[in-house]
C-alpha atoms as a PDB file:
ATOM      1  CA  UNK A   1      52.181  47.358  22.389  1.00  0.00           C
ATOM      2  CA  UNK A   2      52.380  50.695  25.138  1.00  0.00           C
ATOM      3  CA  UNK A   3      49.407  50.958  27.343  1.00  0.00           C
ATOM      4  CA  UNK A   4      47.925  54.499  26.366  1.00  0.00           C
ATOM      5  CA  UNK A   5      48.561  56.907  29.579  1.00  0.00           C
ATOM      6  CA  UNK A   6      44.509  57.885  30.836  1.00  0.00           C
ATOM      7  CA  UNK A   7      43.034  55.876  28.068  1.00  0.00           C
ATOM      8  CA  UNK A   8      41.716  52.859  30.146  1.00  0.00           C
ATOM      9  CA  UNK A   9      43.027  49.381  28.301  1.00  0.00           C
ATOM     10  CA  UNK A  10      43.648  51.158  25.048  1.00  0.00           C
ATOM     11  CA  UNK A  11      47.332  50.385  23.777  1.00  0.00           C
ATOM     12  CA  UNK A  12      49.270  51.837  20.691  1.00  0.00           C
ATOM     13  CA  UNK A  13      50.184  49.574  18.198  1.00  0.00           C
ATOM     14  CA  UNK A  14      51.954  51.909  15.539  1.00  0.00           C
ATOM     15  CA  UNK A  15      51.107  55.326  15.939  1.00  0.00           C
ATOM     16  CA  UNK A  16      48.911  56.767  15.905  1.00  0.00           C
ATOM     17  CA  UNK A  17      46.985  53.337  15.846  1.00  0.00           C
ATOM     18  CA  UNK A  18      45.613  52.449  19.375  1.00  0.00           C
ATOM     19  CA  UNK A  19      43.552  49.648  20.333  1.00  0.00           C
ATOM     20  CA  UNK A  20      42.039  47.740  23.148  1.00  0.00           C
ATOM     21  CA  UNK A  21      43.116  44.246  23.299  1.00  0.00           C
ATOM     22  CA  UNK A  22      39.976  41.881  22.389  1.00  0.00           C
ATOM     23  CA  UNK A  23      40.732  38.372  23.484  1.00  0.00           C
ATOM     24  CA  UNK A  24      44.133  36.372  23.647  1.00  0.00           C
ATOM     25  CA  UNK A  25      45.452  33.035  21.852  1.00  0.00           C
ATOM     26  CA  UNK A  26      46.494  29.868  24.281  1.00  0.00           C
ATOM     27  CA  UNK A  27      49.588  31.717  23.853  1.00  0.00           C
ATOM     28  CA  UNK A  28      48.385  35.446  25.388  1.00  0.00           C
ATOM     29  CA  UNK A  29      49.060  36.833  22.355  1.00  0.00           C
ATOM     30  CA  UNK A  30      45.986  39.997  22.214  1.00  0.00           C
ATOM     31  CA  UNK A  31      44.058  40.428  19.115  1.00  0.00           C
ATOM     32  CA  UNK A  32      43.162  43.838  17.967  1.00  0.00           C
ATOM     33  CA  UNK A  33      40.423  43.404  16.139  1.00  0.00           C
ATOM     34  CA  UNK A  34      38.959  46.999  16.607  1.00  0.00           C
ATOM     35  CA  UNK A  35      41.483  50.079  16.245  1.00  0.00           C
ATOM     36  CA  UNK A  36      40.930  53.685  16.367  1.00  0.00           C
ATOM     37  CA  UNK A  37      43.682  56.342  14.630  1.00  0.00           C
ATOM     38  CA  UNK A  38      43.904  58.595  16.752  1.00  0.00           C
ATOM     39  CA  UNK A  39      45.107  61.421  14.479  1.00  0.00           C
ATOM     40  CA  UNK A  40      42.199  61.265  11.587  1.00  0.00           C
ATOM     41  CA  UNK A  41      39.355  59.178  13.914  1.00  0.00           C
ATOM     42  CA  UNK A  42      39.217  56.373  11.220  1.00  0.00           C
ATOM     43  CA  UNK A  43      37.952  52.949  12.674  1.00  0.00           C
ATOM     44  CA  UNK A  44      39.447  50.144  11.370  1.00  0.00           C
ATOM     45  CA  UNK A  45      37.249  46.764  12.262  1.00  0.00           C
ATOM     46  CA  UNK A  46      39.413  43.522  11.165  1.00  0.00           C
ATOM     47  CA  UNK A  47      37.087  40.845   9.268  1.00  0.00           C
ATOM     48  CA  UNK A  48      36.999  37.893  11.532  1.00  0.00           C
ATOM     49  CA  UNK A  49      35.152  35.087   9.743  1.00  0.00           C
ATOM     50  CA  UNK A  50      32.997  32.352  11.545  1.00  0.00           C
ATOM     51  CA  UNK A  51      34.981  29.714  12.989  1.00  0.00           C
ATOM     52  CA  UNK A  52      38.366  31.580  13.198  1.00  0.00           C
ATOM     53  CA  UNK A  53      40.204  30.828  15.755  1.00  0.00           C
ATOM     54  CA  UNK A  54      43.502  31.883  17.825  1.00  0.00           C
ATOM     55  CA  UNK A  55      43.005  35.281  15.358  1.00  0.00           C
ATOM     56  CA  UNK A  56      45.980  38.462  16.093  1.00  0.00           C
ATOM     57  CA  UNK A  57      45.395  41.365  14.148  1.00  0.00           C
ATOM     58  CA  UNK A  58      47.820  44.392  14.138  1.00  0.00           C
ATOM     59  CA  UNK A  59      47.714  47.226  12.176  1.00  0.00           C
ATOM     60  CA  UNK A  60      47.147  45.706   8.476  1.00  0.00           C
ATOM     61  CA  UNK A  61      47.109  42.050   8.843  1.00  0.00           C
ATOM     62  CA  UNK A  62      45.631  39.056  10.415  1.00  0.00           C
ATOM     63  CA  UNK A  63      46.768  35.944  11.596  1.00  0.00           C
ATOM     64  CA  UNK A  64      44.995  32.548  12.975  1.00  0.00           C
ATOM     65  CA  UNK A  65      43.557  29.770  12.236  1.00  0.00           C
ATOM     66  CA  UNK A  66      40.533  29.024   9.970  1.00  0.00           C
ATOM     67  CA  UNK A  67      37.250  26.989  10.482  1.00  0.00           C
ATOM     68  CA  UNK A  68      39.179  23.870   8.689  1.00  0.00           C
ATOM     69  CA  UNK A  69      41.754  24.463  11.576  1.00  0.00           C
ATOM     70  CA  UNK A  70      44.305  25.370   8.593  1.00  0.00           C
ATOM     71  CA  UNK A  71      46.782  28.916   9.553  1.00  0.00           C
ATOM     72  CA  UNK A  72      45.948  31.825   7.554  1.00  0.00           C
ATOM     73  CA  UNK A  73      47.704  35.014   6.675  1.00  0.00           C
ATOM     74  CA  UNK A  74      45.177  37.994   5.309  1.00  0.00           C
ATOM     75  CA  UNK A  75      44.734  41.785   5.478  1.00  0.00           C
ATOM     76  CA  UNK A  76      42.381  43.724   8.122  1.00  0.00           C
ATOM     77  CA  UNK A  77      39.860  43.582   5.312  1.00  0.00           C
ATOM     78  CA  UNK A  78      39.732  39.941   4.809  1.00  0.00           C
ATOM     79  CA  UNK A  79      41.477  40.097   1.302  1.00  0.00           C
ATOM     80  CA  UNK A  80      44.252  38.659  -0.234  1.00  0.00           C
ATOM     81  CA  UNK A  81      43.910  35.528   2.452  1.00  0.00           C
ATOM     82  CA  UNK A  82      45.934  32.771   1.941  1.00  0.00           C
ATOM     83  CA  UNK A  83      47.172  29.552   4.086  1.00  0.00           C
ATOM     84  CA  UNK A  84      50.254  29.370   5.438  1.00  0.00           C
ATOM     85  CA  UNK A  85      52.244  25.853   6.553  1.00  0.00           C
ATOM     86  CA  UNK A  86      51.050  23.678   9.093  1.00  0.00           C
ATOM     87  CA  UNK A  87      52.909  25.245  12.328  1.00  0.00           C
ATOM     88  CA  UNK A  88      53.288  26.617  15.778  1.00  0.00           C
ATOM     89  CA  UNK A  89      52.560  30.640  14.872  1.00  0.00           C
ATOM     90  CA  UNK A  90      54.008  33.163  17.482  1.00  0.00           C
ATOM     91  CA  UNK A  91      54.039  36.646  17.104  1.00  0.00           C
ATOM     92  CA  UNK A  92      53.244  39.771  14.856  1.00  0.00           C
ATOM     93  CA  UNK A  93      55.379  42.602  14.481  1.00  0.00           C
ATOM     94  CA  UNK A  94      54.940  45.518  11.708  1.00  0.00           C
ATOM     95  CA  UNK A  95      51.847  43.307  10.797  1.00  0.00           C
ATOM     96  CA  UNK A  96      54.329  41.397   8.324  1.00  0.00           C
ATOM     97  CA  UNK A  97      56.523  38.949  10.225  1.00  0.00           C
ATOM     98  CA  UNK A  98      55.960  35.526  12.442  1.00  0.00           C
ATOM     99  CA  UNK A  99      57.996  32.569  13.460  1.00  0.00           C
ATOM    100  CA  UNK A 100      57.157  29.302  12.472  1.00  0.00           C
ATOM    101  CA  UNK A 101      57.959  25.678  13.977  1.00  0.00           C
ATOM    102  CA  UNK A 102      57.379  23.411  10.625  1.00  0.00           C
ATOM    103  CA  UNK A 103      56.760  20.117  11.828  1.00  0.00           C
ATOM    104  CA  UNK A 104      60.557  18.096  11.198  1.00  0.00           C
ATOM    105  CA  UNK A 105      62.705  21.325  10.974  1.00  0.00           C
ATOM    106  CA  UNK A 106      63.740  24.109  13.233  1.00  0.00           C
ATOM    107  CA  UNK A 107      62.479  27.767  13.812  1.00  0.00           C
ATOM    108  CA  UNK A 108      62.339  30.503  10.713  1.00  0.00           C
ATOM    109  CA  UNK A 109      61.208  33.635  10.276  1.00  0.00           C
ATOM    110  CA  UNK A 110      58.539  34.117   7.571  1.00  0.00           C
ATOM    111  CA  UNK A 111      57.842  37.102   5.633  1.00  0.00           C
ATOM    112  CA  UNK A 112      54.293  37.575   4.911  1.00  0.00           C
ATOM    113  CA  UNK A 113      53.657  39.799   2.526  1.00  0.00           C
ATOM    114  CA  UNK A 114      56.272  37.215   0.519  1.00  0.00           C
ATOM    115  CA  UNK A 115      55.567  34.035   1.900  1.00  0.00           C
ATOM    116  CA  UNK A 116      59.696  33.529   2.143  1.00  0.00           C
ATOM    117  CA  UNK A 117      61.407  32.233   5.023  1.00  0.00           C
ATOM    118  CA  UNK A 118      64.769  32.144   6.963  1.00  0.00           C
ATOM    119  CA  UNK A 119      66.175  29.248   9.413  1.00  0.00           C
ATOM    120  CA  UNK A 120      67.063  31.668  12.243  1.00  0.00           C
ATOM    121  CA  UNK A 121      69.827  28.751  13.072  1.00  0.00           C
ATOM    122  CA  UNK A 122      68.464  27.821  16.207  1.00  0.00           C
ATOM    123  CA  UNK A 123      69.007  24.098  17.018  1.00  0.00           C
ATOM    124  CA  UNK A 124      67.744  22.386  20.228  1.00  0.00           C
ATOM    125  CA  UNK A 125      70.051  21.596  23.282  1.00  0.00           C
ATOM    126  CA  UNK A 126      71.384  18.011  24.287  1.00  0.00           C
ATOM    127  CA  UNK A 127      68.003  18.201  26.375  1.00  0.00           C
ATOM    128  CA  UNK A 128      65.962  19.274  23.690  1.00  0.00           C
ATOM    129  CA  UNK A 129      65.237  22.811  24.418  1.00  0.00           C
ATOM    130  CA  UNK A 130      65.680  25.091  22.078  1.00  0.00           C
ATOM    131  CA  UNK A 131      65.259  29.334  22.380  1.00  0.00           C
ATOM    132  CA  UNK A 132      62.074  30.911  21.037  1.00  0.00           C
ATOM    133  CA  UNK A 133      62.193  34.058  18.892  1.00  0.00           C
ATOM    134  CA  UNK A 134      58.997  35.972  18.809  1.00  0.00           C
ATOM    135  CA  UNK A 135      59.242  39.194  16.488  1.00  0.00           C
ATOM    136  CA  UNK A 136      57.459  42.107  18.101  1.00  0.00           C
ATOM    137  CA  UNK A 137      56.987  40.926  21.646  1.00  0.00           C
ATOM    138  CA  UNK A 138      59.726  43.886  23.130  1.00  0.00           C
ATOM    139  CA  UNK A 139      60.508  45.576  19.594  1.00  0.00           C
ATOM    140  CA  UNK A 140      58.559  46.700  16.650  1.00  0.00           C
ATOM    141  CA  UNK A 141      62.022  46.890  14.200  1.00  0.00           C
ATOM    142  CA  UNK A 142      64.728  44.544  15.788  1.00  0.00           C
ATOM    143  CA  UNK A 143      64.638  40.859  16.700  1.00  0.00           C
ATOM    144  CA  UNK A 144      67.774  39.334  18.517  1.00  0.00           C
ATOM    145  CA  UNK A 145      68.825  35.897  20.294  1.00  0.00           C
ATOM    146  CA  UNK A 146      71.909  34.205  21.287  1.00  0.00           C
ATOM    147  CA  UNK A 147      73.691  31.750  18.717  1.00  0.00           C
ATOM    148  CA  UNK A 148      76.581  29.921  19.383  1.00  0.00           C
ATOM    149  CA  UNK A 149      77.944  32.288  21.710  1.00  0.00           C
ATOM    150  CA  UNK A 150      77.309  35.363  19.508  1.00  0.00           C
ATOM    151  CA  UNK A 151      74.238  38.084  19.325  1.00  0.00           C
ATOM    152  CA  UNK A 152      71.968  37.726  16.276  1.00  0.00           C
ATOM    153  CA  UNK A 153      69.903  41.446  15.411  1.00  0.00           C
ATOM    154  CA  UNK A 154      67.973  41.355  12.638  1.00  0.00           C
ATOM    155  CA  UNK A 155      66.328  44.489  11.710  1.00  0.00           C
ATOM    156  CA  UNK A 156      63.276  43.949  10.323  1.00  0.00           C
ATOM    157  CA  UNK A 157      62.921  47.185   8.711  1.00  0.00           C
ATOM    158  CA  UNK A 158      65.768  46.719   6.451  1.00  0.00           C
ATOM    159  CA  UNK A 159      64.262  43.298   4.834  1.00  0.00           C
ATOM    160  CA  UNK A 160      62.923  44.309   1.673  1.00  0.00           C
ATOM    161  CA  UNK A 161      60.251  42.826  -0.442  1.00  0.00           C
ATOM    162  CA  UNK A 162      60.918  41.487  -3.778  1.00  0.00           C
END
């Protein structure tokens, strides 16, 4: 997300998609509920139910947590909605990707529009720590961490659905 040069809080998400951020998770993650292309002057307004909570929106989907406190996954329209696993969710990049923390195993990558995941083979220290990969924080396309010494990139652009 770029702050928009003269355009007061508005950032781009994907261009020419630009938005002002509404409010933030517990993690400071915005939501975009409201965006505005800049090119055609469509508004899009993202359906946020009563009792959603912890909601991120980019420039399709939605992500947060329902009434029932149960993680959902749904397009900017409030269709095709469905639950995903009880877990930690961090980040949202090309509105399709998050990690997830499932309670008992380590990090993966999850493919929304597929509902498939990955173990990123991440594996906590001797103290218990363990790195955090968050797609779309610094890169729209590429997520990368250190593994046993080596640089992990995954591009998310070339993941394919089938």
């Amino acid at each position: 997300m770029t702050p928009v040069e003269n355009a007061g809080r508005h950032h781009i998400l994907s261009w020419p998609w630009v938005g002002t951020p509404g409010e933030y998770t517990p993690n400071q993650e915005p939501s975009f509920e409201e965006l505005y292309n800049v090119e055609t002057g469509e508004l899009s307004k993202a359906l946020v139910r009563p009792g959603d909570r912890y909601v991120r929106c980019g420039v399709t989907t939605c992500v947060g947590q329902n009434a029932a406190g149960k993680p959902f996954f749904r397009l900017r329209d409030g269709s095709q909605e469905r639950e995903l696993e009880e877990s930690a969710m961090h980040g949202l990049s090309q509105d399709r990707f998050m990690t997830v923390h499932p309670p008992g195993r380590d990090q993966a990558l999850v493919d929304l529009m597929t509902g498939k995941s990955g173990d990123l083979g991440l594996r906590p220290d001797a103290k218990g720590r363990m790195t955090s990969v968050q797609p779309g924080l610094t890169n729209d396309r590429l997520v990368w961490y250190e593994l046993k010494g080596k640089l992990v990139i995954i591009d998310l652009a070339r993941i394919i659905s089938s």
